[in-house]
C-alpha atoms as a PDB file:
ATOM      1  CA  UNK A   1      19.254  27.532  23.281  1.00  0.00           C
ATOM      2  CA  UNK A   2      20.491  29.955  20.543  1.00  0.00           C
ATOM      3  CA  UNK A   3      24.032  29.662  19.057  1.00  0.00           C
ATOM      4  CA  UNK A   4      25.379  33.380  19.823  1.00  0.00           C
ATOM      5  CA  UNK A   5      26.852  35.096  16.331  1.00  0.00           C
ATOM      6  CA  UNK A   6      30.314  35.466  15.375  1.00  0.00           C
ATOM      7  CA  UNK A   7      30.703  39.006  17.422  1.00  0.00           C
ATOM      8  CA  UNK A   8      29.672  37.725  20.872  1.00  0.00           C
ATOM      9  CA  UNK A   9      33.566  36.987  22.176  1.00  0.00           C
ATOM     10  CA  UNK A  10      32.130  37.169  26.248  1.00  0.00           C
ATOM     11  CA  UNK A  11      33.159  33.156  27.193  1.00  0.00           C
ATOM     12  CA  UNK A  12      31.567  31.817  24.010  1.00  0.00           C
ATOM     13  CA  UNK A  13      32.288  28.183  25.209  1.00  0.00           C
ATOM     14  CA  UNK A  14      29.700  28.074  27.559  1.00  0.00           C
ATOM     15  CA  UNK A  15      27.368  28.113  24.518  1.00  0.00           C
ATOM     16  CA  UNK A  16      28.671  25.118  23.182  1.00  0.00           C
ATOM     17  CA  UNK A  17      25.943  22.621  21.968  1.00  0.00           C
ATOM     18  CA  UNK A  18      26.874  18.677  21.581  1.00  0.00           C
ATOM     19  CA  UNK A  19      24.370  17.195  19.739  1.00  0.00           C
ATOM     20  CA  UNK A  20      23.474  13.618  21.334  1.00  0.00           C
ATOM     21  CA  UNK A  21      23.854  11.171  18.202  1.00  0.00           C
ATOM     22  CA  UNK A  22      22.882   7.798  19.932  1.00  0.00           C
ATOM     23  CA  UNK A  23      19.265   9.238  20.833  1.00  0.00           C
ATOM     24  CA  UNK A  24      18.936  12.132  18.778  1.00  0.00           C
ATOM     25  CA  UNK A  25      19.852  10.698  14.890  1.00  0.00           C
ATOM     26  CA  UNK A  26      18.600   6.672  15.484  1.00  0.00           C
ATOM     27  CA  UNK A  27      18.560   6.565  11.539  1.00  0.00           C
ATOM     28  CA  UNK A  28      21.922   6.121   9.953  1.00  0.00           C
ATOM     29  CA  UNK A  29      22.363   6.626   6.125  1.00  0.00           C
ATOM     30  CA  UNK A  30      22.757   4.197   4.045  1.00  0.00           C
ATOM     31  CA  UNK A  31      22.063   4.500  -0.196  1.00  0.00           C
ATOM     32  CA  UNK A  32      18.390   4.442  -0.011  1.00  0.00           C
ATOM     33  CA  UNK A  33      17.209   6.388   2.776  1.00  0.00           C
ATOM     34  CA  UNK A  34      18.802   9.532   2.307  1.00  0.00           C
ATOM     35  CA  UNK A  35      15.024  11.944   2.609  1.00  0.00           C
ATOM     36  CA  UNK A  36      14.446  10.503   5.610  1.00  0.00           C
ATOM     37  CA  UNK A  37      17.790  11.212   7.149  1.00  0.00           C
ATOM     38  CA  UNK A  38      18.070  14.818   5.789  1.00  0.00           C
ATOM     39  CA  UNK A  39      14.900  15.131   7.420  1.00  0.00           C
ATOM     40  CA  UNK A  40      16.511  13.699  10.176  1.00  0.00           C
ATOM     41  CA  UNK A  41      19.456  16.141  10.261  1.00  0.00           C
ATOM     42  CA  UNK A  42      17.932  19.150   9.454  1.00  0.00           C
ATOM     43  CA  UNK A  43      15.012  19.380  11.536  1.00  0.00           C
ATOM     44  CA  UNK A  44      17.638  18.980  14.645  1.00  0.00           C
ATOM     45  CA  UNK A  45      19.951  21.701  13.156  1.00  0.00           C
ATOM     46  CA  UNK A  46      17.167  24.420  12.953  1.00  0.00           C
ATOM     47  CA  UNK A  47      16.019  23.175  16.558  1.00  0.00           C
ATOM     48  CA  UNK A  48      19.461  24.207  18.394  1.00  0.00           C
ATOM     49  CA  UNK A  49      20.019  27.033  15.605  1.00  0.00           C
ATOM     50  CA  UNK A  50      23.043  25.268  13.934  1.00  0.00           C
ATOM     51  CA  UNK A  51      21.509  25.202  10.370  1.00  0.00           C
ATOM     52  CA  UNK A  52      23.684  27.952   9.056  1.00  0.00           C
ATOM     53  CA  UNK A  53      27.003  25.989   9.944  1.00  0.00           C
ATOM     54  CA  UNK A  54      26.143  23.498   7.161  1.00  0.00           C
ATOM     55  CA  UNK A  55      24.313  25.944   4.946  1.00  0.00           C
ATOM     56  CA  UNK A  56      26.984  28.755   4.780  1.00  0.00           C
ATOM     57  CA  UNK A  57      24.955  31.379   6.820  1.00  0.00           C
ATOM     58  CA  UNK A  58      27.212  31.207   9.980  1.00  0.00           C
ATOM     59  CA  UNK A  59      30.627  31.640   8.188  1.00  0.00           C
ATOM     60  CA  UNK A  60      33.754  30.768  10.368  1.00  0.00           C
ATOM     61  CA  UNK A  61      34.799  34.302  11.453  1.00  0.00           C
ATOM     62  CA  UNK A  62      38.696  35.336  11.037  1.00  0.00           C
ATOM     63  CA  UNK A  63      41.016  33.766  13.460  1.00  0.00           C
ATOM     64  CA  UNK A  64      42.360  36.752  14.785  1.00  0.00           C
ATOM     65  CA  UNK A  65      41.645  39.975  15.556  1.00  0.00           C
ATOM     66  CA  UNK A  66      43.450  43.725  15.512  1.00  0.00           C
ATOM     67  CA  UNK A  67      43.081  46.002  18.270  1.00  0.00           C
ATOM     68  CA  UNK A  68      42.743  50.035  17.196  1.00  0.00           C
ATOM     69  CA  UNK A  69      46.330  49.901  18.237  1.00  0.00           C
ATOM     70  CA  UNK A  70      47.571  47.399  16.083  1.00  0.00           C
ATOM     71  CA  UNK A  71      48.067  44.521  18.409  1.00  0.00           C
ATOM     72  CA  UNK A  72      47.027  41.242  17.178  1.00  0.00           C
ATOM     73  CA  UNK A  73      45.115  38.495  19.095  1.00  0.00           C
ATOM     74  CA  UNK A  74      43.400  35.305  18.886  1.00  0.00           C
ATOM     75  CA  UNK A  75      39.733  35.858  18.553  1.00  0.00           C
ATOM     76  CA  UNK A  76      37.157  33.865  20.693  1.00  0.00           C
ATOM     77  CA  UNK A  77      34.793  33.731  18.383  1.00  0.00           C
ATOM     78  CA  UNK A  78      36.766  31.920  15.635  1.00  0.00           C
ATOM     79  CA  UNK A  79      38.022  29.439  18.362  1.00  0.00           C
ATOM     80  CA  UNK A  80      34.009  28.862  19.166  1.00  0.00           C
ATOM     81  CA  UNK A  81      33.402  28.870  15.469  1.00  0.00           C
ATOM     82  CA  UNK A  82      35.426  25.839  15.499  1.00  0.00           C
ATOM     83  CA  UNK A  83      34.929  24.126  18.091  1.00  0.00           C
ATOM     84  CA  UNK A  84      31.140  23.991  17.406  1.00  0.00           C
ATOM     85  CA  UNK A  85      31.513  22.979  13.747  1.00  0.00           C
ATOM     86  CA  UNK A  86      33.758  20.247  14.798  1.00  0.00           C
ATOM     87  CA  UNK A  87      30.805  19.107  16.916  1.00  0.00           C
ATOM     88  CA  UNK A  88      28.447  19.407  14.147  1.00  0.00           C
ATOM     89  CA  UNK A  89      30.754  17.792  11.915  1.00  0.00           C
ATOM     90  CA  UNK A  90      31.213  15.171  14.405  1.00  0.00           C
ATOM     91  CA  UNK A  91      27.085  14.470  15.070  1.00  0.00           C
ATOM     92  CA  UNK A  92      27.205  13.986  10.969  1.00  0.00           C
ATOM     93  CA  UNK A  93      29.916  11.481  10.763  1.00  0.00           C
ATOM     94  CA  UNK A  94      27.990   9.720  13.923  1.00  0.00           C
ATOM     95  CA  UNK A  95      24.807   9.571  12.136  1.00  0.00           C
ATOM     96  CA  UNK A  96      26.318   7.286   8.671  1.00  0.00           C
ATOM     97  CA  UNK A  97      26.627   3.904   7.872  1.00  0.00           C
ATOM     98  CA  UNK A  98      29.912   2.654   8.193  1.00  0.00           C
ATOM     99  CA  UNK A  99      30.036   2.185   3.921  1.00  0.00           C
ATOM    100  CA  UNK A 100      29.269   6.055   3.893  1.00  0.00           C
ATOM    101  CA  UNK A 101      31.781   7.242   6.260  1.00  0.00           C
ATOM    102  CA  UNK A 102      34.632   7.612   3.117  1.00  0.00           C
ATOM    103  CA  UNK A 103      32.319   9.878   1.692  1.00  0.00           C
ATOM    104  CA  UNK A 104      33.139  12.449   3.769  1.00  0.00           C
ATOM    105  CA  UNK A 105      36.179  11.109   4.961  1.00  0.00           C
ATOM    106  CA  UNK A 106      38.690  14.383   3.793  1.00  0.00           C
ATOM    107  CA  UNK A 107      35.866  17.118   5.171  1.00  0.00           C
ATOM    108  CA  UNK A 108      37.048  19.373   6.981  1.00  0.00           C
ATOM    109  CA  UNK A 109      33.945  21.311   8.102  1.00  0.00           C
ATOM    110  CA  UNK A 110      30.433  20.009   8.489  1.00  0.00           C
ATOM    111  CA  UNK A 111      29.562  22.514   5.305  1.00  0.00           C
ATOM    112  CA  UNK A 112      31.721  19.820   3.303  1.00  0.00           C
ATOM    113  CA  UNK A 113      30.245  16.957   4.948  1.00  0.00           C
ATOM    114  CA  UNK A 114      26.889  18.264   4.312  1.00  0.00           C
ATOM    115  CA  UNK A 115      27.476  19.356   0.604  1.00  0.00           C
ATOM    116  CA  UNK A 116      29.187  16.275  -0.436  1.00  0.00           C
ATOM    117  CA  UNK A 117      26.434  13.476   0.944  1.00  0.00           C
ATOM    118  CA  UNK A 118      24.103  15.992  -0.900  1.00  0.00           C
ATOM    119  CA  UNK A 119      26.401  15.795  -4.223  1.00  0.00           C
ATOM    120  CA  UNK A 120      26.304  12.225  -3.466  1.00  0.00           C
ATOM    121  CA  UNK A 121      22.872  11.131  -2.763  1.00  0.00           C
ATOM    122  CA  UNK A 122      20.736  14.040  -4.284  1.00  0.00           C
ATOM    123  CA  UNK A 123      22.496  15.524  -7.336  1.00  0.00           C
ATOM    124  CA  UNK A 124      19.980  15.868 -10.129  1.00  0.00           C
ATOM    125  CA  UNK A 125      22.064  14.217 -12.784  1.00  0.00           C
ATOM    126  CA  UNK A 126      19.749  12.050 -15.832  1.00  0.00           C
ATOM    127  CA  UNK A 127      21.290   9.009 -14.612  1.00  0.00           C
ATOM    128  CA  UNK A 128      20.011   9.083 -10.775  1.00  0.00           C
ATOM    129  CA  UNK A 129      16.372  10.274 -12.004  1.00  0.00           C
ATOM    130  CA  UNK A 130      16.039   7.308 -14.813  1.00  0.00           C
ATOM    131  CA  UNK A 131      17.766   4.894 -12.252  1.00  0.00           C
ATOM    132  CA  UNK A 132      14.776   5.820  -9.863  1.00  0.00           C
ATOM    133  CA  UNK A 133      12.132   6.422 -12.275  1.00  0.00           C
ATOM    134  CA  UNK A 134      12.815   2.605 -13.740  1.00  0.00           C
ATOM    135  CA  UNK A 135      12.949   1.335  -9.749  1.00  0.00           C
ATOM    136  CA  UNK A 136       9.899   3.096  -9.117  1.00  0.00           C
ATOM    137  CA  UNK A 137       7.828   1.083 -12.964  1.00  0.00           C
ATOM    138  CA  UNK A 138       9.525  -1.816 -11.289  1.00  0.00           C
ATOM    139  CA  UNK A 139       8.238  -2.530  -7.776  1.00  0.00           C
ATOM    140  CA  UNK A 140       6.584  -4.927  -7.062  1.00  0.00           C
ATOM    141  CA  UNK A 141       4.673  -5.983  -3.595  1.00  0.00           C
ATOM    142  CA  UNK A 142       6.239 -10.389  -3.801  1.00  0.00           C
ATOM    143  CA  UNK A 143       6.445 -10.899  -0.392  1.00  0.00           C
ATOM    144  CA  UNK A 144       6.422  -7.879   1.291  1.00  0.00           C
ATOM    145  CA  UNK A 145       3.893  -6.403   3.829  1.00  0.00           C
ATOM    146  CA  UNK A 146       2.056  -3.324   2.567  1.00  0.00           C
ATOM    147  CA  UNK A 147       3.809  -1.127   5.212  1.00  0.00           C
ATOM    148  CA  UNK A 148       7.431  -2.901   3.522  1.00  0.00           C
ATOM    149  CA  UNK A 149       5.999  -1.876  -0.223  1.00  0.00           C
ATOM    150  CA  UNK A 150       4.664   1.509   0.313  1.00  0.00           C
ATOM    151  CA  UNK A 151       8.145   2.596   2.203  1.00  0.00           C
ATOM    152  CA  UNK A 152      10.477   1.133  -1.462  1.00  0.00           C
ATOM    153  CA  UNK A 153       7.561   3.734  -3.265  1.00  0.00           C
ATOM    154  CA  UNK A 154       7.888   6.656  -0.768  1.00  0.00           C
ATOM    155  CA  UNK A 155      11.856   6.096  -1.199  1.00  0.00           C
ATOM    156  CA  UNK A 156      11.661   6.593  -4.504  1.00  0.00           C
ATOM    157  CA  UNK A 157       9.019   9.984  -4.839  1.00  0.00           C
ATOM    158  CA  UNK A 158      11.346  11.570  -2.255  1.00  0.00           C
ATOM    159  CA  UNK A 159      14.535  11.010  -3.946  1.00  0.00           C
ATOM    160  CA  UNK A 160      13.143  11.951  -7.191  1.00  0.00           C
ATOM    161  CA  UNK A 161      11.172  14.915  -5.390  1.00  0.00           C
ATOM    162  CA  UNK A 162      15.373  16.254  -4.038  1.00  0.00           C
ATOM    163  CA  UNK A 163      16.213  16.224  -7.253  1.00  0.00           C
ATOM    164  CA  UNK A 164      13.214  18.297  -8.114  1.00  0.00           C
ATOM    165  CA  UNK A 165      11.635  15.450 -10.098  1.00  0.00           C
ATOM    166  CA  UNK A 166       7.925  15.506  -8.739  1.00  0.00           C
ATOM    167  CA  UNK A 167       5.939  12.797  -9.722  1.00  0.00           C
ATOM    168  CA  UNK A 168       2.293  13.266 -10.844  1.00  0.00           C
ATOM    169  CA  UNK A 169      -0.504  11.991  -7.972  1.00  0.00           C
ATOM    170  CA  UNK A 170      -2.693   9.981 -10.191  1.00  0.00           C
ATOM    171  CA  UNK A 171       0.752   8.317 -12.355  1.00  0.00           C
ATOM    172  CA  UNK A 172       1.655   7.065  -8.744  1.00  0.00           C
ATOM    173  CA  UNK A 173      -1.382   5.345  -7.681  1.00  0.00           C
ATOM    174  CA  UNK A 174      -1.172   3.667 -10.608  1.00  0.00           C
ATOM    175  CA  UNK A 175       2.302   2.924 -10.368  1.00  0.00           C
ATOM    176  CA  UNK A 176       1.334   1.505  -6.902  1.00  0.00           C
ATOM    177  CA  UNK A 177      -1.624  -0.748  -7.976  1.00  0.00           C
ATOM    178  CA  UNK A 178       0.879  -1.934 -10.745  1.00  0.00           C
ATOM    179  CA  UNK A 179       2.984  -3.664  -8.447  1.00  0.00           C
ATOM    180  CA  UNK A 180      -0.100  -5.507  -6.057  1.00  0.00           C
ATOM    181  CA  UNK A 181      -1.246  -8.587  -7.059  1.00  0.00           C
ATOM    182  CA  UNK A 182      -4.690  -9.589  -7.832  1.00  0.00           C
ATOM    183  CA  UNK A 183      -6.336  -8.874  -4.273  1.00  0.00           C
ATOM    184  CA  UNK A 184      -6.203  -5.784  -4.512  1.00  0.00           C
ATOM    185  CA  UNK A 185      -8.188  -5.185  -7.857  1.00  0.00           C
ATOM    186  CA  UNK A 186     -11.594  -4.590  -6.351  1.00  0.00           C
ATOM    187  CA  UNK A 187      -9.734  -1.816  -4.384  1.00  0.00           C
ATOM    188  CA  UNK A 188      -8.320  -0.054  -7.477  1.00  0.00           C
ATOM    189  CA  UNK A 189     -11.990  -0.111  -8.991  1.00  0.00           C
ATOM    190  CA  UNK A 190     -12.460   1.779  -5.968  1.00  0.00           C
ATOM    191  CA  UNK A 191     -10.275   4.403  -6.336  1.00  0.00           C
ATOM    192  CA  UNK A 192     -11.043   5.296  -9.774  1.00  0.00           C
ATOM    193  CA  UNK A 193     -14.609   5.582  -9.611  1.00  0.00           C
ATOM    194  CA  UNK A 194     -13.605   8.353  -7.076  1.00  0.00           C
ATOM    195  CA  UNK A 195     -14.285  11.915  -8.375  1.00  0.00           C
ATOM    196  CA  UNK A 196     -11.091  13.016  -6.613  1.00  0.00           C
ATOM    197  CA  UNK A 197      -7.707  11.619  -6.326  1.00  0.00           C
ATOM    198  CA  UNK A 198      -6.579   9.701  -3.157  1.00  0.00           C
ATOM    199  CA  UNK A 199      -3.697  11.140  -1.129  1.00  0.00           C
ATOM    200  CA  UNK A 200      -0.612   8.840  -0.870  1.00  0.00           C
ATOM    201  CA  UNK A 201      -1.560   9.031   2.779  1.00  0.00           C
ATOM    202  CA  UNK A 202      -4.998   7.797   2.418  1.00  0.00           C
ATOM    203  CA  UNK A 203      -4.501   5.072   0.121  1.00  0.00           C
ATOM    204  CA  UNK A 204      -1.586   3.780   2.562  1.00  0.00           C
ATOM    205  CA  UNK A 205      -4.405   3.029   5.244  1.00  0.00           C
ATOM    206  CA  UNK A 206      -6.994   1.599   2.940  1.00  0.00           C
ATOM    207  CA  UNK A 207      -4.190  -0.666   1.936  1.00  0.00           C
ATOM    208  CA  UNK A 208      -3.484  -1.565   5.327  1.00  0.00           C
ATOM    209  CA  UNK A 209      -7.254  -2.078   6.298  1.00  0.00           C
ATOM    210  CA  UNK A 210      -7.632  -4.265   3.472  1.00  0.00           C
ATOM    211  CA  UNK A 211      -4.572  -6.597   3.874  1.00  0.00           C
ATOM    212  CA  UNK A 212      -5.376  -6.798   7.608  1.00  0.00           C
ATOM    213  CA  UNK A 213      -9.098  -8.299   6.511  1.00  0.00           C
ATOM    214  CA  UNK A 214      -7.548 -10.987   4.692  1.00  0.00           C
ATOM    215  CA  UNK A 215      -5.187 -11.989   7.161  1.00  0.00           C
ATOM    216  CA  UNK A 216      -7.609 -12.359   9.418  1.00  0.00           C
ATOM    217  CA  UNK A 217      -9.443 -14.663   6.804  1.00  0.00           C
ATOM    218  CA  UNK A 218      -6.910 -16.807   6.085  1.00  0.00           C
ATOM    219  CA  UNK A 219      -6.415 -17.662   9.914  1.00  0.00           C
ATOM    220  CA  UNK A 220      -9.536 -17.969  10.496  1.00  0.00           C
ATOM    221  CA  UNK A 221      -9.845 -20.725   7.307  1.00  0.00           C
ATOM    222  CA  UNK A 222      -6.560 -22.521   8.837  1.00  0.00           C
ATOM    223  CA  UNK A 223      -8.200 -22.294  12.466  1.00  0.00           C
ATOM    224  CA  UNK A 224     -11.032 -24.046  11.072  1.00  0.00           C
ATOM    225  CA  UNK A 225      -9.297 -26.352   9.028  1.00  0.00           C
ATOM    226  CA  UNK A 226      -7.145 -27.674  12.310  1.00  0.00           C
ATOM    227  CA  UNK A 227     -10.384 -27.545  14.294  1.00  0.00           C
ATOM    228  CA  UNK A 228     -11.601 -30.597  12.326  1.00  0.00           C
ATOM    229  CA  UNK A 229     -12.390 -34.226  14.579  1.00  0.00           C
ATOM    230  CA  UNK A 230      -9.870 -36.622  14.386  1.00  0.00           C
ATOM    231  CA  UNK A 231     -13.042 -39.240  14.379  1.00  0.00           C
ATOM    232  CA  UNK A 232     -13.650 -38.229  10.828  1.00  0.00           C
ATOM    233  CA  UNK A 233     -10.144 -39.843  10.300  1.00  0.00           C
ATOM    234  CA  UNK A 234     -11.318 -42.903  12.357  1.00  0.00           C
ATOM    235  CA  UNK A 235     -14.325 -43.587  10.305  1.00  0.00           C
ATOM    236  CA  UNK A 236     -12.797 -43.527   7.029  1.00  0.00           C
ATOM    237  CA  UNK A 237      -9.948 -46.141   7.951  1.00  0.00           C
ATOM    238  CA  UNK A 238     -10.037 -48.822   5.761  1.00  0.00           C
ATOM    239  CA  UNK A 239     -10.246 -52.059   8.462  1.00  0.00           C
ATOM    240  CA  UNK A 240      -7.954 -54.774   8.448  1.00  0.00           C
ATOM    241  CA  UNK A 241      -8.384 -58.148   7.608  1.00  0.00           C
ATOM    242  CA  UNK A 242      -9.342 -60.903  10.188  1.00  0.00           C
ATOM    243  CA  UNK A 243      -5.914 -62.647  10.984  1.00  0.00           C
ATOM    244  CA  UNK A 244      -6.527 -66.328  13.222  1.00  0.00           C
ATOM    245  CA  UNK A 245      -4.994 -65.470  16.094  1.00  0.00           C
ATOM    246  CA  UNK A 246      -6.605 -67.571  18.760  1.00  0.00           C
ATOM    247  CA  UNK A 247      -8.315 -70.725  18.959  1.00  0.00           C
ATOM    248  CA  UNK A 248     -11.677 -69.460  18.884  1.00  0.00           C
ATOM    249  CA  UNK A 249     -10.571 -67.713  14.844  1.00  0.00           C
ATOM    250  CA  UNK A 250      -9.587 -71.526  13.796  1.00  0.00           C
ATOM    251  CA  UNK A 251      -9.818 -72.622  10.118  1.00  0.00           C
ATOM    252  CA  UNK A 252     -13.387 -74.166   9.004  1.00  0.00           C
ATOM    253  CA  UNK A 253     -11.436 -76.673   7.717  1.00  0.00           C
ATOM    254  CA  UNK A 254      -9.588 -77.659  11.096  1.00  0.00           C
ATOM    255  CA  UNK A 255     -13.423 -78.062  12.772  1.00  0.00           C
ATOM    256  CA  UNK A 256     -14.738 -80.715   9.673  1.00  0.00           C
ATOM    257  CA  UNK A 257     -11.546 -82.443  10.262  1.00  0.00           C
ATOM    258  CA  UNK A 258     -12.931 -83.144  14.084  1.00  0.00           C
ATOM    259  CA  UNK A 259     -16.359 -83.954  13.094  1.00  0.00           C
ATOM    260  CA  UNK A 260     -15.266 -87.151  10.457  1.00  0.00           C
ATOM    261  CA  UNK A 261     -12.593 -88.109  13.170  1.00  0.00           C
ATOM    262  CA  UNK A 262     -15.611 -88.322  15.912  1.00  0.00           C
ATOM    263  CA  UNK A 263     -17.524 -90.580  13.676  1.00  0.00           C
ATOM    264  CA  UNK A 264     -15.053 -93.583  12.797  1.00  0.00           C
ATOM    265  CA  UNK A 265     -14.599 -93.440  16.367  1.00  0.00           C
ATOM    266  CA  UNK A 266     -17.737 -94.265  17.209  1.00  0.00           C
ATOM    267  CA  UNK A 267     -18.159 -96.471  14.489  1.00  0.00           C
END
């Protein structure tokens, strides 16, 4: 549904849109995923035709109006304009973190909101592009899955890439192989003897194709290894000394002791 202009003053309530934040904007902002939130945001705002609230385009239209005979009234459309920013502004505050709510804590429109999480999170200044550029030399896969690793690099190329910082294809594969371990060597061979360059995309599901495949290898080795026969243990058991026990385990010594006793009786 379009958002009428600031001349249509017919009932302009009834074109009201409330954006649904709980099902519509599931990713809150925090300080690292700020692409994927404007992404988020903006998509939405172009959907229902709100985009120009935050971008200036739809300015908020004087808040009254004179007749050709000089009286002065409210105008509808300013009290629409309102309202609907207010509900904008309202679907932005919804959609933060609670540490990034004091960012926009004093807006008053969701053109402020909007402009100062972009001042915050997306202003080209040298600091924020050699803060990212050094996080980006530094990753490193540890302990991570391959899905956790490659979303810390994409983090990175799209903040850089908002602050109009684009980062060369071939510098960030090797950038990415940088920060695998040693598995993944035979892979980067690969990749190089390629006549073309490997999309971000691309290399993302070898990566994932190749880390599955030694999953499954080392459960299969620890399947086997707990598959062994616990007779194996058996066998190799070291066995215990004979202990006498019972009568039948006496002492040599105890059945000489009979036999010389047996003879100077019968002597």
């Amino acid at each position: 549904m379009a958002l009428p202009t600031p001349t249509d003053t017919n009932n302009p309530s009834q074109n009201l849109i409330a954006i649904n934040t709980l099902s519509q904007t599931p990713i809150k902002l925090t300080q690292h995923n700020f692409s994927a939130w404007r992404l988020q945001l903006y998509t939405l705002l172009v959907g229902y035709d709100l985009l120009g609230y935050v971008d200036g385009t739809i300015s908020c239209p004087p808040a009254t109006i004179t007749s050709t005979t000089g009286t002065t009234t409210s105008n509808p459309s300013y009290i629409h304009w309102i309202r609907q920013d207010h509900l904008i502004l309202n679907a932005i505050v919804s959609s933060l973190s609670p540490t990034i709510i004091s960012f926009v804590a004093t807006a008053t429109t969701s053109k402020e909101a909007w402009n100062s999480l972009h001042n915050t999170f997306a202003k080209a200044s040298r600091g924020r592009i050699i803060h990212y550029r050094t996080q980006l030399d530094n990753l490193s896969k540890g302990t991570q899955t391959i899905t956790e690793y490659m979303q810390s690099v994409k983090v990175c190329v799209d903040t850089l890439s908002l602050m109009n910082v684009n980062i060369d294809p071939e510098e960030l594969i090797i950038q990415i192989f940088r920060g695998l371990p040693d598995e993944y060597k035979d892979l980067h061979s690969a990749i190089r003897a390629r006549e073309t360059c490997v999309s971000f995309e691309e290399l993302y599901e070898k990566l994932l194709s190749l880390e599955a495949q030694m999953n499954s290898e080392t459960v299969k080795y620890s399947t086997r290894n707990d598959s062994q026969p616990a007779s194996v243990n058996i066998a190799t058991k070291p066995t215990p000394p004979n202990r006498p026990h019972n009568s039948y385990n006496r002492p040599q010594n105890q059945n000489i002791y009979n036999e010389e006793k047996s003879e100077l009786n019968s002597e």
